[in-house]
Protein backbone atom coordinates (compact mmCIF):
# COMPACT_ATOMS: atom_id res chain seq x y z
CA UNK A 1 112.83 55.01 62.01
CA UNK A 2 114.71 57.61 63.96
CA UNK A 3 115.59 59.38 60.70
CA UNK A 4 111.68 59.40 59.65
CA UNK A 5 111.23 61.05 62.93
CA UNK A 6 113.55 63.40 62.57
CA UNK A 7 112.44 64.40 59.19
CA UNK A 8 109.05 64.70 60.17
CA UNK A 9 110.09 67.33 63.22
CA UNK A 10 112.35 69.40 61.03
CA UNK A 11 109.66 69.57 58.76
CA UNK A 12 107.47 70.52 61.38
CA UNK A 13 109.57 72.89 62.65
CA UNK A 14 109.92 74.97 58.42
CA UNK A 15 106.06 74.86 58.50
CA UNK A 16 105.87 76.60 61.92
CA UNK A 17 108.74 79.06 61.18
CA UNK A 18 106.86 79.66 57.64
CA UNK A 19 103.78 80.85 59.80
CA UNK A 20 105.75 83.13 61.55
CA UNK A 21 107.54 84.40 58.73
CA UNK A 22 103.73 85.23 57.01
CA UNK A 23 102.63 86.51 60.28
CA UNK A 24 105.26 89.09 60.41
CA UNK A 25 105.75 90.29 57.02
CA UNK A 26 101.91 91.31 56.30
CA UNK A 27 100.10 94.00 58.01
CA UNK A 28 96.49 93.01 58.37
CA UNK A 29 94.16 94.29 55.48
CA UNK A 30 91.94 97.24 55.91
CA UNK A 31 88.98 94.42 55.75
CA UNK A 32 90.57 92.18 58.21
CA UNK A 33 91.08 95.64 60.81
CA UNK A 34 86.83 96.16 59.68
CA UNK A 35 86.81 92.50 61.07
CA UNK A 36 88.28 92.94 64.40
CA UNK A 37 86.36 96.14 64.82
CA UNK A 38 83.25 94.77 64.08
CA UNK A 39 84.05 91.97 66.66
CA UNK A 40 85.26 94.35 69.47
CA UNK A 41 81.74 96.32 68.77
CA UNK A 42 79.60 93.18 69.14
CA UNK A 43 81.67 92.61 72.40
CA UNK A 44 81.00 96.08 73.50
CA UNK A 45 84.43 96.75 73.04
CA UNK A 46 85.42 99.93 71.58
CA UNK A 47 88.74 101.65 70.66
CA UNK A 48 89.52 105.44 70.22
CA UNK A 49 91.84 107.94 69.93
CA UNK A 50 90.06 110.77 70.69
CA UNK A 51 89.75 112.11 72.86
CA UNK A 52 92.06 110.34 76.03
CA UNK A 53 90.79 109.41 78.91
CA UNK A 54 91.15 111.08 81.94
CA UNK A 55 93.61 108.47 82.75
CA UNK A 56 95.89 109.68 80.19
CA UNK A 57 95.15 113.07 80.40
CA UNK A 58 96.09 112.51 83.98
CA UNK A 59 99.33 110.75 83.06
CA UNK A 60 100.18 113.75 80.11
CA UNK A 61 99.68 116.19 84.10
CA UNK A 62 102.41 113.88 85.79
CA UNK A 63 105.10 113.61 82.79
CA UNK A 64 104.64 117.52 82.06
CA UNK A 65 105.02 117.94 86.37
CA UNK A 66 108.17 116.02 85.37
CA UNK A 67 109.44 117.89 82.99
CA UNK A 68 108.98 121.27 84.39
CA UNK A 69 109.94 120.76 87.73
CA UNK A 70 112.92 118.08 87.22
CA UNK A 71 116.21 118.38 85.46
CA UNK A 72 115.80 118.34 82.06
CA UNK A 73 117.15 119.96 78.60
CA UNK A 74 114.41 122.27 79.18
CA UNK A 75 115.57 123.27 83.24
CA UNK A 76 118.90 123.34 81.33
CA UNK A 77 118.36 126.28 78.66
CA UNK A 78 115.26 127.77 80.94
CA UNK A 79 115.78 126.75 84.44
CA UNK A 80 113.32 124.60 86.29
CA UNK A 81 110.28 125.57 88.54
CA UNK A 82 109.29 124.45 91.99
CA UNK A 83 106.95 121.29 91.93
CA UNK A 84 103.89 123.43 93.33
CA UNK A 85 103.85 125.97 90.33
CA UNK A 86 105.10 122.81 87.83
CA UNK A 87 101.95 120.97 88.90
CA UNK A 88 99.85 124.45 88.74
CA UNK A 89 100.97 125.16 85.38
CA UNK A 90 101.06 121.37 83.50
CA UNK A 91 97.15 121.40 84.62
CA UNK A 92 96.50 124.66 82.73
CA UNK A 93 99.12 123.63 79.76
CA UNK A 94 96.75 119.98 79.27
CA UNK A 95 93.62 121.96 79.71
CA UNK A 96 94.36 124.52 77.53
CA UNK A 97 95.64 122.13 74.74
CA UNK A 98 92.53 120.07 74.79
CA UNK A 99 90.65 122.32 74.52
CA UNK A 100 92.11 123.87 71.41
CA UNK A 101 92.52 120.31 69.97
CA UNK A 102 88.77 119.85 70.99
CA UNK A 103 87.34 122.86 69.03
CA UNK A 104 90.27 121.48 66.15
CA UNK A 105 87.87 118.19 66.57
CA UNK A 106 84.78 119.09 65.37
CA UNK A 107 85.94 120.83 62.70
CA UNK A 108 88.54 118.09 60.99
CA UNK A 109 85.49 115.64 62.19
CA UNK A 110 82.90 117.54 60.42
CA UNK A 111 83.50 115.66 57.41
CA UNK A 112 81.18 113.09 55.43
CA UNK A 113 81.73 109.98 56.56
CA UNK A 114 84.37 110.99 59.49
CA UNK A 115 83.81 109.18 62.42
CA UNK A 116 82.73 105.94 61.67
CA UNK A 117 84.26 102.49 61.97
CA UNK A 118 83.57 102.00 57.82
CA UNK A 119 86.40 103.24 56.10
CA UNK A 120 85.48 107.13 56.75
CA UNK A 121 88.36 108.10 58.03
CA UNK A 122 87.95 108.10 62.26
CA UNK A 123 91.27 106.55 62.83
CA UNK A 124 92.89 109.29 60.77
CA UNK A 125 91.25 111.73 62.35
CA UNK A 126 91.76 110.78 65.83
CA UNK A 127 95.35 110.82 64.84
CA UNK A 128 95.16 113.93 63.34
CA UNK A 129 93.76 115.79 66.20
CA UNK A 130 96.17 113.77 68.80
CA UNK A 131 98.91 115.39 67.04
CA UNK A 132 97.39 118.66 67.44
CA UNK A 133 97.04 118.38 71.28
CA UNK A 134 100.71 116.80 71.42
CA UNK A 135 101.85 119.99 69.72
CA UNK A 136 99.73 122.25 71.36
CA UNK A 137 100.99 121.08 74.64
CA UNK A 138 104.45 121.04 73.26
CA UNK A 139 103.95 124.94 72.33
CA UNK A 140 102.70 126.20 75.79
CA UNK A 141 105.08 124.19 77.75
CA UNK A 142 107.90 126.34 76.17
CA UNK A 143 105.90 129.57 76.19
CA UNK A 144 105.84 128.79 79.71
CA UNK A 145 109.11 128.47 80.79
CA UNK A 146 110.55 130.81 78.23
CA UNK A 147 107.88 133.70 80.16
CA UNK A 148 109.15 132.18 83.93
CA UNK A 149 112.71 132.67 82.70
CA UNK A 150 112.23 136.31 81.00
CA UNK A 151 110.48 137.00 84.60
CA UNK A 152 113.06 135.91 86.09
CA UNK A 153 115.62 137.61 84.10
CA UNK A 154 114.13 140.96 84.44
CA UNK A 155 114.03 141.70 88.31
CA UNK A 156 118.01 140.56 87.78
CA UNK A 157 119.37 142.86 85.42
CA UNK A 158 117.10 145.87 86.73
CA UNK A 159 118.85 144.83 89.80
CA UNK A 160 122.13 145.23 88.22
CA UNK A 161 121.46 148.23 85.99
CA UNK A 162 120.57 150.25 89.26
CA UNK A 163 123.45 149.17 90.97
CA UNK A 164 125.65 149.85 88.59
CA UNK A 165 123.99 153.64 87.91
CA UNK A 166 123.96 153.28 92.06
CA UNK A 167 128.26 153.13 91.84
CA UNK A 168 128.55 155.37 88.41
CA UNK A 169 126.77 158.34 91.05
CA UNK A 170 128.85 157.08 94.23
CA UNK A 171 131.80 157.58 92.33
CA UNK A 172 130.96 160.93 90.25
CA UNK A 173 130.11 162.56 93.44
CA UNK A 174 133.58 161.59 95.15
């Protein structure tokens, strides 16, 4: 009896791993994704990429404060700047690649079909313009620091150049 038993739990225990196995290996179908969708809508549910909510956009603010003002690879090669202006300039860098990524929107949107929830393609295209605003921010984060560090730069080696023509006269005039 105890071997029955045990036979029956082991075989238990195959089916179960089975169902994990299937669960893990297949990605749900594009009509099983409609599915879920269609229940999420009836639930009042909804699910988009684009555009973030403020509570990301917010979040994108306090990484990019991070970055900027912290050390990083960036402070490394550029130098860092002082929370106050890294705060000051991640809010223009996020508004400024939103916007561009906005106005990138309603064109790669304007589509037929894009948008919707059947099969047109508003997944994709949420994607797509995500990827823009990642890279947009990616691209003024480095024009800013590259500018902060030429600015910095400057003042420097004016600074140097005048001293040095400062000590070429001191000493011609000896």
């Amino acid at each position: 009896m105890a071997e029955e038993e045990n036979g029956v739990a082991v075989k238990e225990e195959q089916e179960e791993q089975k169902v994990v196995e299937e669960s893990e290996e297949k990605p749900p179908t594009k009509s099983q994704e409609d599915e879920i969708n269609k229940k999420f809508q009836k639930m009042g549910i909804s699910f988009s990429i684009w555009p973030p909510t403020q509570r990301t956009r917010d979040a994108v603010i306090n990484r990019l404060i991070e970055t900027l003002s912290k050390p990083s690879i960036l402070s490394k090669r550029y130098g860092s700047l002082n929370p106050d202006e890294a705060a000051s300039t991640a809010r223009v860098i996020e508004e400024q690649a939103f916007v561009a990524a906005s106005s990138t929107s309603s064109s790669v949107s304007g589509g037929e079909n894009s948008g919707t929830t059947d099969g047109g393609g508003g997944d994709d295209d949420g994607i797509e313009i995500l990827q823009i605003y990642s890279k947009e921010i990616s691209k003024r984060m480095l024009e800013s620091v590259k500018s902060k560090a030429a600015a910095s730069a400057t003042p420097a080696s004016e600074n140097d150049s005048n001293s040095v023509a400062a000590t070429s006269e001191e000493i011609s005039s000896s």
